[in-house]
C-alpha atoms as a PDB file:
ATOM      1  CA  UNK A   1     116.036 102.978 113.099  1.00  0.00           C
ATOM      2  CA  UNK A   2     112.154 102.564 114.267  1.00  0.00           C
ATOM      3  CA  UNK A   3     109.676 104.015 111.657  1.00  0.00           C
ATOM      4  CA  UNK A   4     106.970 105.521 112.247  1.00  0.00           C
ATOM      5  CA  UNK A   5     104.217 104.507 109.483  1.00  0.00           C
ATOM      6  CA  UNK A   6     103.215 101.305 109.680  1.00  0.00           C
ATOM      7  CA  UNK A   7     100.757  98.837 108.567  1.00  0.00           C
ATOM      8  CA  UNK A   8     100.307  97.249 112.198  1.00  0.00           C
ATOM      9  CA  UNK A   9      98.394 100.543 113.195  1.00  0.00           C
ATOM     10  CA  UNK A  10      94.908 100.532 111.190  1.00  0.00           C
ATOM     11  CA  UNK A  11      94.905 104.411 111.289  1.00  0.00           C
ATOM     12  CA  UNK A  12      98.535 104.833 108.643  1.00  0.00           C
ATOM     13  CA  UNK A  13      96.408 102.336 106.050  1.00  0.00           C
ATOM     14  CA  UNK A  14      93.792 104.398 104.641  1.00  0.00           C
ATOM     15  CA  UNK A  15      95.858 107.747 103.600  1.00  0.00           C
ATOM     16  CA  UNK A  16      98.825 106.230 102.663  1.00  0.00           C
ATOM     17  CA  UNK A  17      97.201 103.972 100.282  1.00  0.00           C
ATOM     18  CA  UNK A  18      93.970 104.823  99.349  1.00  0.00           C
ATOM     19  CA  UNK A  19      92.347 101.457 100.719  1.00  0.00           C
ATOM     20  CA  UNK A  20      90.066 100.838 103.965  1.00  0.00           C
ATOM     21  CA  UNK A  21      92.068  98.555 106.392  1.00  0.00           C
ATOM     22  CA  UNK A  22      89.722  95.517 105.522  1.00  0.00           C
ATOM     23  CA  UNK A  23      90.104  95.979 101.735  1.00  0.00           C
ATOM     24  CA  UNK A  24      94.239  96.068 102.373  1.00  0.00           C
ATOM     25  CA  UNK A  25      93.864  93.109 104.829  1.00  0.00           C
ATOM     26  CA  UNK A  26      92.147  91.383 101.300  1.00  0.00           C
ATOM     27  CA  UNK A  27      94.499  92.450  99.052  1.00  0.00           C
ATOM     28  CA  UNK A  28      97.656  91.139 101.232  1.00  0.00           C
ATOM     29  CA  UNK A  29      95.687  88.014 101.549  1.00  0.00           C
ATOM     30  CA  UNK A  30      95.749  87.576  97.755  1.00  0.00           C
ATOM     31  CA  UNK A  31      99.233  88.545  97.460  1.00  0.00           C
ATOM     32  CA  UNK A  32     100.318  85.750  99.908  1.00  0.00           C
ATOM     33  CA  UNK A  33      97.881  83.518  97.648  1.00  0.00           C
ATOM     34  CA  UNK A  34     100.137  84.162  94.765  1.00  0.00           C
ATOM     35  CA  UNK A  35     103.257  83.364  96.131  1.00  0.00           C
ATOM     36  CA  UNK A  36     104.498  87.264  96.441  1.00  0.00           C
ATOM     37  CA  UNK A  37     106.199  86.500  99.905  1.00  0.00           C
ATOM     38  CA  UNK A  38     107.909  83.175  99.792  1.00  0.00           C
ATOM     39  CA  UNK A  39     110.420  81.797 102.471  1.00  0.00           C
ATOM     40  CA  UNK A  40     113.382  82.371 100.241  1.00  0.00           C
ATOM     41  CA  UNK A  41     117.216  81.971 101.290  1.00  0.00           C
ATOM     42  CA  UNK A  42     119.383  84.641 102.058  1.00  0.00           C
ATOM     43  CA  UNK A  43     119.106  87.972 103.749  1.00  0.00           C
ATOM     44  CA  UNK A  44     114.906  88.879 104.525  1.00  0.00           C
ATOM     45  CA  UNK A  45     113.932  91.999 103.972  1.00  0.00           C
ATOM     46  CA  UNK A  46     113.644  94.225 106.413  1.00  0.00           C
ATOM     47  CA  UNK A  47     110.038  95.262 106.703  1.00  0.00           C
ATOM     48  CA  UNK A  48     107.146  92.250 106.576  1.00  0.00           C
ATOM     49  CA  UNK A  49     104.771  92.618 103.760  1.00  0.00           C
ATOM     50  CA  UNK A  50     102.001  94.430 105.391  1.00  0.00           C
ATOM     51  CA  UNK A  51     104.366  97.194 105.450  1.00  0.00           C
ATOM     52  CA  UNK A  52     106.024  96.994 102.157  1.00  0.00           C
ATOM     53  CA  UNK A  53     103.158  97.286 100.526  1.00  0.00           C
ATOM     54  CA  UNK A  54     102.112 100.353 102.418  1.00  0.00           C
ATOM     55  CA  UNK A  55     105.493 101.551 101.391  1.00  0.00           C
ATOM     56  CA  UNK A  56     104.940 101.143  98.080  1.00  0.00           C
ATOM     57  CA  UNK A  57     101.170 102.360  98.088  1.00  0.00           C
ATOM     58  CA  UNK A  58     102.441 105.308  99.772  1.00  0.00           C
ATOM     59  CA  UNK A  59     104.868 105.880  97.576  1.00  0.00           C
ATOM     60  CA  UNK A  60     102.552 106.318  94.410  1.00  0.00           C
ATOM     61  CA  UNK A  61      99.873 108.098  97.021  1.00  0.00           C
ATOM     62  CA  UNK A  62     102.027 110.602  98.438  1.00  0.00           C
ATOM     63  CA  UNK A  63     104.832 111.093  95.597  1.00  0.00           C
ATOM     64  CA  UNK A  64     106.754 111.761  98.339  1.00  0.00           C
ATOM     65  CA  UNK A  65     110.720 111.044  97.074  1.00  0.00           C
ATOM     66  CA  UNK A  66     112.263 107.981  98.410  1.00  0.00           C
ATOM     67  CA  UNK A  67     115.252 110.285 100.544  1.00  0.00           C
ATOM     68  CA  UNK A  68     112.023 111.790 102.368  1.00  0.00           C
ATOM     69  CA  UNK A  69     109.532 108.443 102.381  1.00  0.00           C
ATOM     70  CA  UNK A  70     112.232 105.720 103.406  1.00  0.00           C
ATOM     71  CA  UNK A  71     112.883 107.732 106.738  1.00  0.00           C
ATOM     72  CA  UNK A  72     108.991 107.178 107.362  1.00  0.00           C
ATOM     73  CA  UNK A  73     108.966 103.294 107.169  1.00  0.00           C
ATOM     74  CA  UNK A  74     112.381 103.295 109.564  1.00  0.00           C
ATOM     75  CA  UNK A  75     114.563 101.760 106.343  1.00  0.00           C
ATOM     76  CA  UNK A  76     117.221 103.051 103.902  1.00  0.00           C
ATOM     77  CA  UNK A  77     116.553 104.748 100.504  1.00  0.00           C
ATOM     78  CA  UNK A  78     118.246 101.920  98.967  1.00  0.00           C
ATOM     79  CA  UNK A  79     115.757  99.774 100.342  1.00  0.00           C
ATOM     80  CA  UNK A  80     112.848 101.596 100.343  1.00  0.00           C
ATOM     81  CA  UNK A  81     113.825 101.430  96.195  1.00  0.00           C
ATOM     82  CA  UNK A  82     114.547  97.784  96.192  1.00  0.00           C
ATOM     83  CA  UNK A  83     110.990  97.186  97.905  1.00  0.00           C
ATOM     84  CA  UNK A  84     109.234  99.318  94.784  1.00  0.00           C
ATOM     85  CA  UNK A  85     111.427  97.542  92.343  1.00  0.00           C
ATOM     86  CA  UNK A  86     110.433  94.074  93.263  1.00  0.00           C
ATOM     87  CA  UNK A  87     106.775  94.900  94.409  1.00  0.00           C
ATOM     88  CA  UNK A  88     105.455  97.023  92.208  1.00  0.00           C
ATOM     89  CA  UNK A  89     104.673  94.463  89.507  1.00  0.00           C
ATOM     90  CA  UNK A  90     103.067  92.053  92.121  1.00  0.00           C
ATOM     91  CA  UNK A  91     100.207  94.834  92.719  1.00  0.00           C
ATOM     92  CA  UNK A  92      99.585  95.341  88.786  1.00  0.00           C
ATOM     93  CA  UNK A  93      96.403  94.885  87.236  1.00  0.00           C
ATOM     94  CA  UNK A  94      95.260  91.704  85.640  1.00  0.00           C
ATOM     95  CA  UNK A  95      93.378  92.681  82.667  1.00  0.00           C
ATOM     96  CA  UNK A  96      89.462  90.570  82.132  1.00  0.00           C
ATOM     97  CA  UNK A  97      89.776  87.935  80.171  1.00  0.00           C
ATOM     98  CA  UNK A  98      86.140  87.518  79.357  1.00  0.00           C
ATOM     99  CA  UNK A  99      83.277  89.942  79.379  1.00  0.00           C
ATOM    100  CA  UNK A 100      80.140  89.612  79.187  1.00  0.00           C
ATOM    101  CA  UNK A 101      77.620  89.951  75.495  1.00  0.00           C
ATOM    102  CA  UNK A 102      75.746  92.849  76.762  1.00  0.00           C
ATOM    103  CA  UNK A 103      79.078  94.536  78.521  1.00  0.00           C
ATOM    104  CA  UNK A 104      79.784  98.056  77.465  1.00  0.00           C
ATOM    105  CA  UNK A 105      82.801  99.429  77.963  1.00  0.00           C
ATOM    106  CA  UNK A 106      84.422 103.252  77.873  1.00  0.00           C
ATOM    107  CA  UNK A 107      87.645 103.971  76.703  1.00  0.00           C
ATOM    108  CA  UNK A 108      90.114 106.987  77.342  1.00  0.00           C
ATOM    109  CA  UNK A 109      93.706 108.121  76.983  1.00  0.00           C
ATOM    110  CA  UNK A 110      95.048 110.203  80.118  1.00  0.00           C
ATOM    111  CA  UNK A 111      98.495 112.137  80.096  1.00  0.00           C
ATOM    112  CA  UNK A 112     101.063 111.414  83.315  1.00  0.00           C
ATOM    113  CA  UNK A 113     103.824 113.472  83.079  1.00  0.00           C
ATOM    114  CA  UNK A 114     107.091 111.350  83.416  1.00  0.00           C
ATOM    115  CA  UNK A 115     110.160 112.416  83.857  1.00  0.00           C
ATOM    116  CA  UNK A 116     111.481 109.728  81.471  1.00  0.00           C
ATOM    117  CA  UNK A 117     112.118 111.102  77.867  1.00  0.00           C
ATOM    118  CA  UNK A 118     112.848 107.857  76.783  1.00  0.00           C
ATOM    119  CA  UNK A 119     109.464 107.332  77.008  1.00  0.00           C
ATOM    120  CA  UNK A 120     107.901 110.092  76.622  1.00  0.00           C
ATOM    121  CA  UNK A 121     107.239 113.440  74.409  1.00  0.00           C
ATOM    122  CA  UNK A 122     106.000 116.589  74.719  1.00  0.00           C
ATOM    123  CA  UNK A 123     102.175 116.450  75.023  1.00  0.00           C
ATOM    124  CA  UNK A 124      99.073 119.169  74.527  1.00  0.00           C
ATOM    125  CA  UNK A 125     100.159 119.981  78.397  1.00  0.00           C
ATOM    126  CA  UNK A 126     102.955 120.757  77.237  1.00  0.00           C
ATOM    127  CA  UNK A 127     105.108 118.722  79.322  1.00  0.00           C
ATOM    128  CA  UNK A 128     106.672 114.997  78.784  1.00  0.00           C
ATOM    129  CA  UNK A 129     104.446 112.398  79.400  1.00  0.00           C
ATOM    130  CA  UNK A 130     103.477 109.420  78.597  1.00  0.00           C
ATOM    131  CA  UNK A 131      99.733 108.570  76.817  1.00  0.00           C
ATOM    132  CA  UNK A 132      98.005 105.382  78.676  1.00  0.00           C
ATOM    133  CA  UNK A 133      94.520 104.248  77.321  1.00  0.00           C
ATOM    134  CA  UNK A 134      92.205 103.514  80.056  1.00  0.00           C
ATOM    135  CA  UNK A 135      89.460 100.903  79.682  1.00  0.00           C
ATOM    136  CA  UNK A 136      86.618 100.711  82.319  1.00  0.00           C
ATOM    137  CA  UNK A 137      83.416  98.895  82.585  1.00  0.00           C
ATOM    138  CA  UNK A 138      80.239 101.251  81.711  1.00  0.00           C
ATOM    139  CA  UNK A 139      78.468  99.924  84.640  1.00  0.00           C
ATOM    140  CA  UNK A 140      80.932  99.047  87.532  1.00  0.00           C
ATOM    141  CA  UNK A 141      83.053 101.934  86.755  1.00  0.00           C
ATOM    142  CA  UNK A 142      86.198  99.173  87.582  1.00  0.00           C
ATOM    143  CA  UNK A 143      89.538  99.699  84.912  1.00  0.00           C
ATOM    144  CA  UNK A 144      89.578  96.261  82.935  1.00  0.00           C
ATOM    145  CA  UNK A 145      92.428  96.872  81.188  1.00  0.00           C
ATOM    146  CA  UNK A 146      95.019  99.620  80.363  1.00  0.00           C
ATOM    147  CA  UNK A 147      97.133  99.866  77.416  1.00  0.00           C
ATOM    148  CA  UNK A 148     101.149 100.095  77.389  1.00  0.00           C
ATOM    149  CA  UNK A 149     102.562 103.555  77.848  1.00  0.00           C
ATOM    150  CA  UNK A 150     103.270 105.390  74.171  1.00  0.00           C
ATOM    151  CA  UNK A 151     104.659 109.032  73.981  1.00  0.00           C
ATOM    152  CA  UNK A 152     102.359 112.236  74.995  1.00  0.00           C
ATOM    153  CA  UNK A 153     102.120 113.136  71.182  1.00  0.00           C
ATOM    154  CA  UNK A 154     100.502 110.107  69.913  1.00  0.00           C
ATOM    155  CA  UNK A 155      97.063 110.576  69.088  1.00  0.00           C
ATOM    156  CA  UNK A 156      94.352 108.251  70.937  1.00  0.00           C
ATOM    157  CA  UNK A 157      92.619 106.479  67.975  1.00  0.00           C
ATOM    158  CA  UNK A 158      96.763 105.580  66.924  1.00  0.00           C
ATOM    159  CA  UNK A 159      97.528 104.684  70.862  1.00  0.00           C
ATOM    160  CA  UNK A 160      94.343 102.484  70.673  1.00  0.00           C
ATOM    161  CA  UNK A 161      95.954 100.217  68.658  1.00  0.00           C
ATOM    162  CA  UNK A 162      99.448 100.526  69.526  1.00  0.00           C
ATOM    163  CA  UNK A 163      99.044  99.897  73.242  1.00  0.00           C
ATOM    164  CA  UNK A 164      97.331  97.025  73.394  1.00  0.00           C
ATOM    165  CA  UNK A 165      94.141  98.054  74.788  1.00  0.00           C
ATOM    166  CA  UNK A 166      92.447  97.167  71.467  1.00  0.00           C
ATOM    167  CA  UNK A 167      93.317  93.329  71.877  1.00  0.00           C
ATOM    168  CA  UNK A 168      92.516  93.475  75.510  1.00  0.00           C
ATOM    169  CA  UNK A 169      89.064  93.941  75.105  1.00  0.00           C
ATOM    170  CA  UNK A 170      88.489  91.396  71.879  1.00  0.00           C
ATOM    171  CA  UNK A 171      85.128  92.112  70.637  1.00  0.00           C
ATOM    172  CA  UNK A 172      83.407  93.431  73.148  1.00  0.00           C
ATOM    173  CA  UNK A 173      81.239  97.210  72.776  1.00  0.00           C
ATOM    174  CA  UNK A 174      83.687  99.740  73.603  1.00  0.00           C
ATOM    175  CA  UNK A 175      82.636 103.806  72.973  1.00  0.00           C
ATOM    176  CA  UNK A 176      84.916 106.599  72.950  1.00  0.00           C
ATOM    177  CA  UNK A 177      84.946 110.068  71.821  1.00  0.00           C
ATOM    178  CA  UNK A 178      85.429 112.255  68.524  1.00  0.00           C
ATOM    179  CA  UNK A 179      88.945 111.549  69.042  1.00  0.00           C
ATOM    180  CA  UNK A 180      88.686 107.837  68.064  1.00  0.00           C
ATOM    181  CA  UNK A 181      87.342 108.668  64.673  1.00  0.00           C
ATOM    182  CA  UNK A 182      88.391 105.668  62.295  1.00  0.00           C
ATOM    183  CA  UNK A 183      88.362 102.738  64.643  1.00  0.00           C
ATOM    184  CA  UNK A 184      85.248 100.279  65.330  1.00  0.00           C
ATOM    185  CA  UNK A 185      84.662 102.116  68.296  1.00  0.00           C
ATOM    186  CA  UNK A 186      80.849 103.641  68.890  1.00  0.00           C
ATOM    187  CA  UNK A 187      81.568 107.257  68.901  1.00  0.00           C
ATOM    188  CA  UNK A 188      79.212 110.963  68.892  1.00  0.00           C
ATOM    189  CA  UNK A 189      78.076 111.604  65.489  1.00  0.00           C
ATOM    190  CA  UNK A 190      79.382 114.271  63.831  1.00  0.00           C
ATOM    191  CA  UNK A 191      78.124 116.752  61.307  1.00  0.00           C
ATOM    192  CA  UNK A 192      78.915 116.531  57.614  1.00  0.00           C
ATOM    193  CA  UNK A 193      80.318 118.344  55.722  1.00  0.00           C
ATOM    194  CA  UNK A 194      77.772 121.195  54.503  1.00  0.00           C
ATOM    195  CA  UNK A 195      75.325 120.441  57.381  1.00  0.00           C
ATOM    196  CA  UNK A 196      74.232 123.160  59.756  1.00  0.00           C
ATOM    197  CA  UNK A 197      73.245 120.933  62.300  1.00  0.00           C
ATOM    198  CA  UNK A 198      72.604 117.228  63.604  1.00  0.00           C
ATOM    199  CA  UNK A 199      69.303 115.487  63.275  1.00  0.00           C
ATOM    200  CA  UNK A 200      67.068 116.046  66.553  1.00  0.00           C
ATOM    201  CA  UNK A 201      67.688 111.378  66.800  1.00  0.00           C
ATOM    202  CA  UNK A 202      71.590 112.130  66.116  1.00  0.00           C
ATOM    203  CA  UNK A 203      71.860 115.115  69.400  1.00  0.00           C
ATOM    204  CA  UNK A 204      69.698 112.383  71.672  1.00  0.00           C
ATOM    205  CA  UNK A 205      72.148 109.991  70.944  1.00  0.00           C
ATOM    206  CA  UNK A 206      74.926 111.888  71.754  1.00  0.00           C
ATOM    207  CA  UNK A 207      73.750 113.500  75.075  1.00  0.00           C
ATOM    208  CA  UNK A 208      73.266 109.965  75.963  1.00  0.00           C
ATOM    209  CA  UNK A 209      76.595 108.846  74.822  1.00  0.00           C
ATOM    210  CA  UNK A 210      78.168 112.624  76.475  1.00  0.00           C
ATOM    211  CA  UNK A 211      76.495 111.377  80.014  1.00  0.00           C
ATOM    212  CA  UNK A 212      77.626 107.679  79.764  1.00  0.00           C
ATOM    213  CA  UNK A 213      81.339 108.789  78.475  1.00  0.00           C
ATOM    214  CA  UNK A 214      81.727 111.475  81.048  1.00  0.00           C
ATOM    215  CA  UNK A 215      81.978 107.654  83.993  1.00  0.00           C
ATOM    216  CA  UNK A 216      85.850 107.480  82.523  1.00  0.00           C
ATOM    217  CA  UNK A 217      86.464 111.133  83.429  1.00  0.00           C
ATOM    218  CA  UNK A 218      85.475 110.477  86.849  1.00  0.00           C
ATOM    219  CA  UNK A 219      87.457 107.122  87.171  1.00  0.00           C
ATOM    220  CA  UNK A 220      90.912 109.287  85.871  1.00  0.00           C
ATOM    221  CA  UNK A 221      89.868 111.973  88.673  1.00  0.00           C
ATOM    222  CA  UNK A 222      89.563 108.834  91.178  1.00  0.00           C
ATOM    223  CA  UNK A 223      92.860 107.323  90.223  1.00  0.00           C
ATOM    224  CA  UNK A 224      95.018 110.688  89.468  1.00  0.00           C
ATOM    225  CA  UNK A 225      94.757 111.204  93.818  1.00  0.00           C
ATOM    226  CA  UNK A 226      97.236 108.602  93.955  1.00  0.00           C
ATOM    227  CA  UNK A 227      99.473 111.519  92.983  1.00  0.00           C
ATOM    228  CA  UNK A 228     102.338 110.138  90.505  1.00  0.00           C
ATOM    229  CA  UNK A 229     100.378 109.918  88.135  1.00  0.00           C
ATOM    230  CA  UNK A 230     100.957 113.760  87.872  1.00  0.00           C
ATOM    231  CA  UNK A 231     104.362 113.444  88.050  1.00  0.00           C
ATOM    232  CA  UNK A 232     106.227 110.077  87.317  1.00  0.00           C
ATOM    233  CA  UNK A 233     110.163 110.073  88.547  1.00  0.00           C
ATOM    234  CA  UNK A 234     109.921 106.440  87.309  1.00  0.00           C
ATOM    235  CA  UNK A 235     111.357 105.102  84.758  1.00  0.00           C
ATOM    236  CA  UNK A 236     110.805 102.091  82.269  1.00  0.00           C
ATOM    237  CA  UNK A 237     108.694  99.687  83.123  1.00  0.00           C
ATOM    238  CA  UNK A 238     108.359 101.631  86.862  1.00  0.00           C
ATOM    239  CA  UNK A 239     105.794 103.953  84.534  1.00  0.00           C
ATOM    240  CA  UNK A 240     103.688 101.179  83.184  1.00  0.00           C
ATOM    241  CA  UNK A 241     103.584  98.807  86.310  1.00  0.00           C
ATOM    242  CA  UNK A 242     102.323 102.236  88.354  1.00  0.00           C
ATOM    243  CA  UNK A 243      99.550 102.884  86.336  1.00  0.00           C
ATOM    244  CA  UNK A 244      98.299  99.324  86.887  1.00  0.00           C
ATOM    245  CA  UNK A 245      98.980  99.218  90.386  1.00  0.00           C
ATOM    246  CA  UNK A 246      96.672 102.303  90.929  1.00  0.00           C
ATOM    247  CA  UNK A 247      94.299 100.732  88.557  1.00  0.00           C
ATOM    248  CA  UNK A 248      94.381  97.843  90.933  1.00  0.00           C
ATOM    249  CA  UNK A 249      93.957  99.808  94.033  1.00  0.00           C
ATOM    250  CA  UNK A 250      90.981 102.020  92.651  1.00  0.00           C
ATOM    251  CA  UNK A 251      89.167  98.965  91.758  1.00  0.00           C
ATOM    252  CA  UNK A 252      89.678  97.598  95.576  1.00  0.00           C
ATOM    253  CA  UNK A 253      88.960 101.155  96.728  1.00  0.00           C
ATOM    254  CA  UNK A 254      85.379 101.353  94.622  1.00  0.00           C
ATOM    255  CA  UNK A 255      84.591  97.824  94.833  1.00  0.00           C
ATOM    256  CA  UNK A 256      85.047  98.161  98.643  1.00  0.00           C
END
């Protein structure tokens, strides 16, 4: 059966996954780099990799199920799940390993529904998700690292810690907001108790720190049009290695 997306024709690349065709061309170059498509014995899969990673691209793009998307790419469901399976970690993030003295970097948790409840707990959306904290360069605006998955009801200065992200990012400058009170993390100052109001110095500082903050809102807007992350049917590690392949991708995407 002939499909009818593919990654031979320039004009499926950019809506089905979010990248120009010269920034997918790069990012199936480094894939080959790492040894992702080895001559291996046995049966070969059925699509080359140019299109199985449009597959899988599409997949998290489009949330389209696998009955309808497998149709698309001329293959069966099966397959089309197989592909995701043993792809989907090959496009994950690598988080930095080094940053820089004067770096700054923003941190945020984001909700993605999941269908998992393994996983996942009922969240202030009130719907089962996971909670994934979201680290991004203050300046570049590129994800450098994002914790592991915890349930929807864990708080974000406890998923801070719990994920990962905290000893991803060593010692570098990280700010957050109110909702990290507790950790070492640079957050808006807050009134005490029995004080009417903040300092004129203390509100400066945290329109400042508002304006800078707001950068990992409009990263999570970027990244959530890659549409699973609004509803997950993966499960396991499927959630986890999704969320860093679309970290991945948005960095390609904004780093052009």
């Amino acid at each position: 059966m002939a499909g009818v997306i593919t990654a031979s024709e320039p004009s499926w690349i950019a809506p089905f996954s979010g990248l120009s065709p010269r920034t997918f061309r790069t990012l199936i170059t480094a894939l080959r780099r790492d040894g992702v498509d080895p001559v291996r014995q046995g049966r070969p899969w059925s699509l080359p990799l140019e299109d199985r990673v449009l597959l899988v691209t599409s997949y998290w793009r489009t949330n389209l199920t696998l009955r309808q998307l497998a149709p698309l790419f001329g293959i069966s469901k099966s397959a089309a799940n197989r592909i995701i399976d043993h792809l989907g970690p090959s496009l994950a993030l690598r988080p930095r390993q080094r940053f820089r003295k004067d770096n700054v970097l923003i941190v945020d948790g984001t909700l993605m529904p999941t269908r998992d409840h393994t996983i996942a707990e009922q969240s202030k959306n009130y719907r089962y998700s996971t909670n994934h904290q979201v680290v991004i360069d203050a300046d570049t605006r590129l994800v450098v690292a994002v914790g592991r998955p915890l349930p929807g009801n864990r708080n974000d200065c406890r998923a801070w810690e719990l994920s990962g992200a905290k000893v991803a990012v060593g010692k570098a400058v990280v700010i957050a907001d109110g909702g990290y009170r507790g950790t070492s993390l640079v957050i808006p100052h807050r009134r005490e108790r029995g004080q009417a109001e903040l300092p004129a110095w203390k509100e400066q500082h945290n329109t400042s720190h508002r304006k800078v903050r707001a950068r990992v809102e409009h990263v999570f807007a970027r990244m959530k049009s890659w549409k699973i992350l609004r509803d997950c049917r993966l499960k396991g590690e499927g959630v986890h290695n999704a969320m860093l392949g679309i970290a991945r991708l948005h960095n390609l995407a904004l780093a052009g």
